[in-house]
N, C-alpha and C. Protein backbone atom coordinates (compact mmCIF):
# COMPACT_ATOMS: atom_id res chain seq x y z
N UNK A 1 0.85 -1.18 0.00
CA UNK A 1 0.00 0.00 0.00
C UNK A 1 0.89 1.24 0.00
N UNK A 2 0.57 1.89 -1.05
CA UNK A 2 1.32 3.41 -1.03
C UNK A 2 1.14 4.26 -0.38
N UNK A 3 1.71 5.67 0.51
CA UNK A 3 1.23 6.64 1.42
C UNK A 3 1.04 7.51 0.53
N UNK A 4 0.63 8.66 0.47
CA UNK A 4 1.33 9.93 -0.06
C UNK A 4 2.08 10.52 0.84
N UNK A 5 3.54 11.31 -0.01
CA UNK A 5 4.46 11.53 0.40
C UNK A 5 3.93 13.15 1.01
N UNK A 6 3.97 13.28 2.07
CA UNK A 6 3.48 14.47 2.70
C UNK A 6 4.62 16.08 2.03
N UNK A 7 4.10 17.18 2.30
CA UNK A 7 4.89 18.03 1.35
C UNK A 7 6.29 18.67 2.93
N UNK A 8 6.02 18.28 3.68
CA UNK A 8 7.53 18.06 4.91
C UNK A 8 8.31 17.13 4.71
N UNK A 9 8.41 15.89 4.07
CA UNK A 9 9.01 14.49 4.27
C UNK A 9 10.32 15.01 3.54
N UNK A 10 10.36 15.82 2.14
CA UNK A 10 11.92 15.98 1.77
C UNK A 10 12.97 17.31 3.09
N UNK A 11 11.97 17.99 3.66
CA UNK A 11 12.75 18.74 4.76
C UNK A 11 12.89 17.55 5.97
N UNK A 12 12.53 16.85 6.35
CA UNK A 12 12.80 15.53 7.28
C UNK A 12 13.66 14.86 6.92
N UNK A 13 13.82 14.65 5.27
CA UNK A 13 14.76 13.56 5.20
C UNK A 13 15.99 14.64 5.35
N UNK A 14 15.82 15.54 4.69
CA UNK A 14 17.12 16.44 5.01
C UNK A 14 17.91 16.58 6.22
N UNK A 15 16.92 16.62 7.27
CA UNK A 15 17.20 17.27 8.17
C UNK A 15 18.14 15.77 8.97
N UNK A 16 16.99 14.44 8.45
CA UNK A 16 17.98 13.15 8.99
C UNK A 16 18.73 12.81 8.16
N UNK A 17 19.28 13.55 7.22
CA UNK A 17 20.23 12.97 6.38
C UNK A 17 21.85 14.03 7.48
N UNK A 18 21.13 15.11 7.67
CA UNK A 18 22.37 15.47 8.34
C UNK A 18 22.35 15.26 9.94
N UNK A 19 21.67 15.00 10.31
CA UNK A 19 21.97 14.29 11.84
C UNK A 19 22.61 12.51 11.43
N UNK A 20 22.36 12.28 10.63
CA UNK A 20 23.22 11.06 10.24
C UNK A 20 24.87 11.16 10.25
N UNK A 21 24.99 12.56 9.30
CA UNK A 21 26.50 12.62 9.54
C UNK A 21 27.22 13.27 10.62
N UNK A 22 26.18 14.00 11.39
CA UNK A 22 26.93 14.23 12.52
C UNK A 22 26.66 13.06 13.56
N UNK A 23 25.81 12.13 13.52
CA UNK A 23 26.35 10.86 14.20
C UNK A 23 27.22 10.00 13.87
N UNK A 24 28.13 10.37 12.53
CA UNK A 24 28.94 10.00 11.90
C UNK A 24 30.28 10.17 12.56
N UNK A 25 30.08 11.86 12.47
CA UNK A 25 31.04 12.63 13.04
C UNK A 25 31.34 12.15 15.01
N UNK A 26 30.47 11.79 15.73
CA UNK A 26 30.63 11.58 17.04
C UNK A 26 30.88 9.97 16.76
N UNK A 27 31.09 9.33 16.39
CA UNK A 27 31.87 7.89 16.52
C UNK A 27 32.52 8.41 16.14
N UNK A 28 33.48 8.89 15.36
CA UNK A 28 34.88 9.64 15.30
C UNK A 28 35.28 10.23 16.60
N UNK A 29 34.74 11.00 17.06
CA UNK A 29 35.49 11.50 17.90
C UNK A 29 35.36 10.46 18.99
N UNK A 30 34.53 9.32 19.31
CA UNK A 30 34.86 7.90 20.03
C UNK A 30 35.94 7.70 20.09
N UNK A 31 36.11 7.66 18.39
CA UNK A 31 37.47 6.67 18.39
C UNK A 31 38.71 7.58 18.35
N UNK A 32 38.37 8.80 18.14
CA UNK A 32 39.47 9.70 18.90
C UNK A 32 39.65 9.79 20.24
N UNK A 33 38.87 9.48 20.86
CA UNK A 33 38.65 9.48 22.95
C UNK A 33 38.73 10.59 22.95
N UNK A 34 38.11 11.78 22.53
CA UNK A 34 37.51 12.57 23.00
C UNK A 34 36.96 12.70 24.55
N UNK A 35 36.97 13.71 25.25
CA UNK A 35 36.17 13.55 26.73
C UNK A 35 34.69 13.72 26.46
N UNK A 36 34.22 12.41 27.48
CA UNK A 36 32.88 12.45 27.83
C UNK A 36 32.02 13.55 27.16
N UNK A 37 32.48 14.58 28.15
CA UNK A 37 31.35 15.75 27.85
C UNK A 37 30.94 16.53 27.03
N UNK A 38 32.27 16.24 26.00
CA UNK A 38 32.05 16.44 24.22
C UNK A 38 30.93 15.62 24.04
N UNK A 39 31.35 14.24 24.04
CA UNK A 39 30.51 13.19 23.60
C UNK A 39 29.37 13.33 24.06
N UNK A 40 28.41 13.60 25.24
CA UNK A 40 27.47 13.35 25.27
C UNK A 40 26.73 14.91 25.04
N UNK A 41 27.50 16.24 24.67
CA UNK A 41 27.11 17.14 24.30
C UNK A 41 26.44 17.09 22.77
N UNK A 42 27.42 16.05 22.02
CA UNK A 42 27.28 15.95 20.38
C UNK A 42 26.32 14.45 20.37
N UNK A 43 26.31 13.96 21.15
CA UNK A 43 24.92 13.23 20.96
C UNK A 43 23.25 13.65 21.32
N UNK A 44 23.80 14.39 22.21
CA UNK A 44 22.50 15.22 22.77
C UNK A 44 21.66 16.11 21.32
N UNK A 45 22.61 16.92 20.93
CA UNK A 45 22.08 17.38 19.75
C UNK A 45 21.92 16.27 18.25
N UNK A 46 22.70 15.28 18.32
CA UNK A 46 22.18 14.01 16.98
C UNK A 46 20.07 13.77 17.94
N UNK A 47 20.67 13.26 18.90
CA UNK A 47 19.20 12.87 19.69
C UNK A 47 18.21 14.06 19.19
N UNK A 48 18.46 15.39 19.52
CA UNK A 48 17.26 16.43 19.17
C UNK A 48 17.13 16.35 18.25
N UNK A 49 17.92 16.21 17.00
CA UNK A 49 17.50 16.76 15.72
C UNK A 49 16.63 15.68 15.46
N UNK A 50 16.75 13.95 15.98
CA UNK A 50 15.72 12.79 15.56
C UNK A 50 14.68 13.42 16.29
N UNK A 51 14.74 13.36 17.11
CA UNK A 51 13.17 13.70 18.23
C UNK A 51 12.37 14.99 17.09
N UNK A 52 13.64 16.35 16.85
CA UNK A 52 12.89 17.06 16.14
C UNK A 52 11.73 16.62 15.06
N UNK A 53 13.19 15.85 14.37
CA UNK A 53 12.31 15.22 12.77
C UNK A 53 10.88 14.37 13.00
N UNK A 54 11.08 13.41 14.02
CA UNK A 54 10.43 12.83 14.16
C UNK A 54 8.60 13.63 14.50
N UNK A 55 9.08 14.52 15.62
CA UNK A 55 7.58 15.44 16.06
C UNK A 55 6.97 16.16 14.83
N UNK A 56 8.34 16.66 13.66
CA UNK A 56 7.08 17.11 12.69
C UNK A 56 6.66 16.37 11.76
N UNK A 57 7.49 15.44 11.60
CA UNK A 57 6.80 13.91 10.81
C UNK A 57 4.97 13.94 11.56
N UNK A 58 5.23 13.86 12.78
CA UNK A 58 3.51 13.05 13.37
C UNK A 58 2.91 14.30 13.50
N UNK A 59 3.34 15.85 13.67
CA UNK A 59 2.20 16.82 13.63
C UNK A 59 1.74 16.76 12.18
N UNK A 60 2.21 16.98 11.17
CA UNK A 60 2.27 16.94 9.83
C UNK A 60 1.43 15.95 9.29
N UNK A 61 1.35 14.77 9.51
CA UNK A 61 0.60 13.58 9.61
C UNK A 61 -0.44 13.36 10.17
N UNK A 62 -0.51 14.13 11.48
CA UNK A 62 -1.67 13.99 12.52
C UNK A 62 -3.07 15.22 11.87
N UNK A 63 -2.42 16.15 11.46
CA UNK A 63 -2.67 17.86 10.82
C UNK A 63 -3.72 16.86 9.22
N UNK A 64 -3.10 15.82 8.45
CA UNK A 64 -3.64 15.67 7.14
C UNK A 64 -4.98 14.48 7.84
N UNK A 65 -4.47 13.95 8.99
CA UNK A 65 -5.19 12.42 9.69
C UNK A 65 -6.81 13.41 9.83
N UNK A 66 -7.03 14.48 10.57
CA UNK A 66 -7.38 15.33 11.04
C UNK A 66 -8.69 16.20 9.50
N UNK A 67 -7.52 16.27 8.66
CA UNK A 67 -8.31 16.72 7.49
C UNK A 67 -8.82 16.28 6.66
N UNK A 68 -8.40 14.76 6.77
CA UNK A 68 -9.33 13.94 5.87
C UNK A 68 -10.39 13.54 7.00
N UNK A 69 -10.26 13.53 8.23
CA UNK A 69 -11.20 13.21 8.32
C UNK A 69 -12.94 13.88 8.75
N UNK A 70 -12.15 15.12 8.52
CA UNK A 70 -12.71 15.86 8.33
C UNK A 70 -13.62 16.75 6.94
N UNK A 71 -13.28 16.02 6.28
CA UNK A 71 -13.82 15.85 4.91
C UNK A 71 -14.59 14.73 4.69
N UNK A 72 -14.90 13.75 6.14
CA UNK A 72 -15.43 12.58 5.46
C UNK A 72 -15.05 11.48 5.27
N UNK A 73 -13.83 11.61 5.90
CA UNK A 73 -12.80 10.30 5.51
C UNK A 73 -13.05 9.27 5.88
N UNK A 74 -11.97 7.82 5.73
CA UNK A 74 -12.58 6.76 6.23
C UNK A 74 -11.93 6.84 7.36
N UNK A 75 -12.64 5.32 8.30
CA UNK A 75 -12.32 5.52 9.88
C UNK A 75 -11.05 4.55 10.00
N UNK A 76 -10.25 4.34 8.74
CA UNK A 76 -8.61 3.98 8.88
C UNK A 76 -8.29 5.20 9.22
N UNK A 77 -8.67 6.88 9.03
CA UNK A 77 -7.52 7.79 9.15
C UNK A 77 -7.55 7.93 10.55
N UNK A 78 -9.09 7.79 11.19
CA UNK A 78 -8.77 7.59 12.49
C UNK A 78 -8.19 6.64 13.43
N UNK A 79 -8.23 5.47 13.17
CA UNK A 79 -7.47 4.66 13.64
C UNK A 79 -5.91 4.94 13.44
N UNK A 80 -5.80 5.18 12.01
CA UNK A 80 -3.49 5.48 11.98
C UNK A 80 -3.72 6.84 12.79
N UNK A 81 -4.36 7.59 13.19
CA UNK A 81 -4.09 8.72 14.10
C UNK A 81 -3.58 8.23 15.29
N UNK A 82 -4.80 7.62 15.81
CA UNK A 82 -4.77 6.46 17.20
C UNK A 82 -3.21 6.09 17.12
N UNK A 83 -3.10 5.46 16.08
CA UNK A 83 -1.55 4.42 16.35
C UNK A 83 -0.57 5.22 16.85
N UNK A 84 -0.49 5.98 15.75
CA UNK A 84 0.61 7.48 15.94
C UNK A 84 0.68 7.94 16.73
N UNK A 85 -0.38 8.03 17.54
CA UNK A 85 -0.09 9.29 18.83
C UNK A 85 0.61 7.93 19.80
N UNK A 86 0.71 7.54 19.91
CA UNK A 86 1.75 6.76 21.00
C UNK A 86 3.23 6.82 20.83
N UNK A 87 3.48 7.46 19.73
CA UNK A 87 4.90 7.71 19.00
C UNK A 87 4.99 9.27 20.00
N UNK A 88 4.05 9.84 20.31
CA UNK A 88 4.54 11.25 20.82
C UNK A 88 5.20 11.67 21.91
C-alpha cells in the first residue's frame, strides 16, 4: 500500500540525512577518545534533531489524519491517528 508523500518528508529527510552525519562525526570522535562531555554534548544534539524530525513527521501527519477526516474520511484515518499518537 502506497502513502502519499506528505509536502515536509523531503525537509525531514534532510534534516535526517544530516543528523546522520553528525552521528557520523561523534563515533569519530569515540574513536578519537575525546572527553565524555564532548561526547554526550554531540549526541544530545544528533538525539534532538531525531526527536525534532520525528515530532514534525507526526504533527504533519496527525494535521492531514485530522483533514481527511474531516472531509469525510474513512475511519482507517482515524485509527493510523490512534496508532501514531503513541509515538509522541
Amino acid at each position: 500500500m502506497s502513502h502519499p508523500i506528505h509536502a515536509s518528508h523531503p525537509a525531514i529527510v534532510k534534516r535526517l540525512k544530516r543528523a546522520q552525519g553528525h552521528l557520523a562525526a561523534v563515533l569519530s570522535m569515540f574513536e578519537a577518545h575525546r572527553p565524555c562531555v564532548d561526547l554526550a554534548q554531540q549526541l544530545h544534539a544528533v538525539e534532538s534533531a531525531i526527536s525534532s524530525a520525528k515530532r514534525e513527521l507526526i504533527h504533519d501527519h496527525i494535521e492531514h489524519c485530522l483533514d481527511d477526516t474531516a472531509e469525510g474520511g474513512s475511519h482507517d484515518s482515524l485509527a493510523e491517528l490512534k496508532q501514531l499518537a503513541k509515538y509522541l
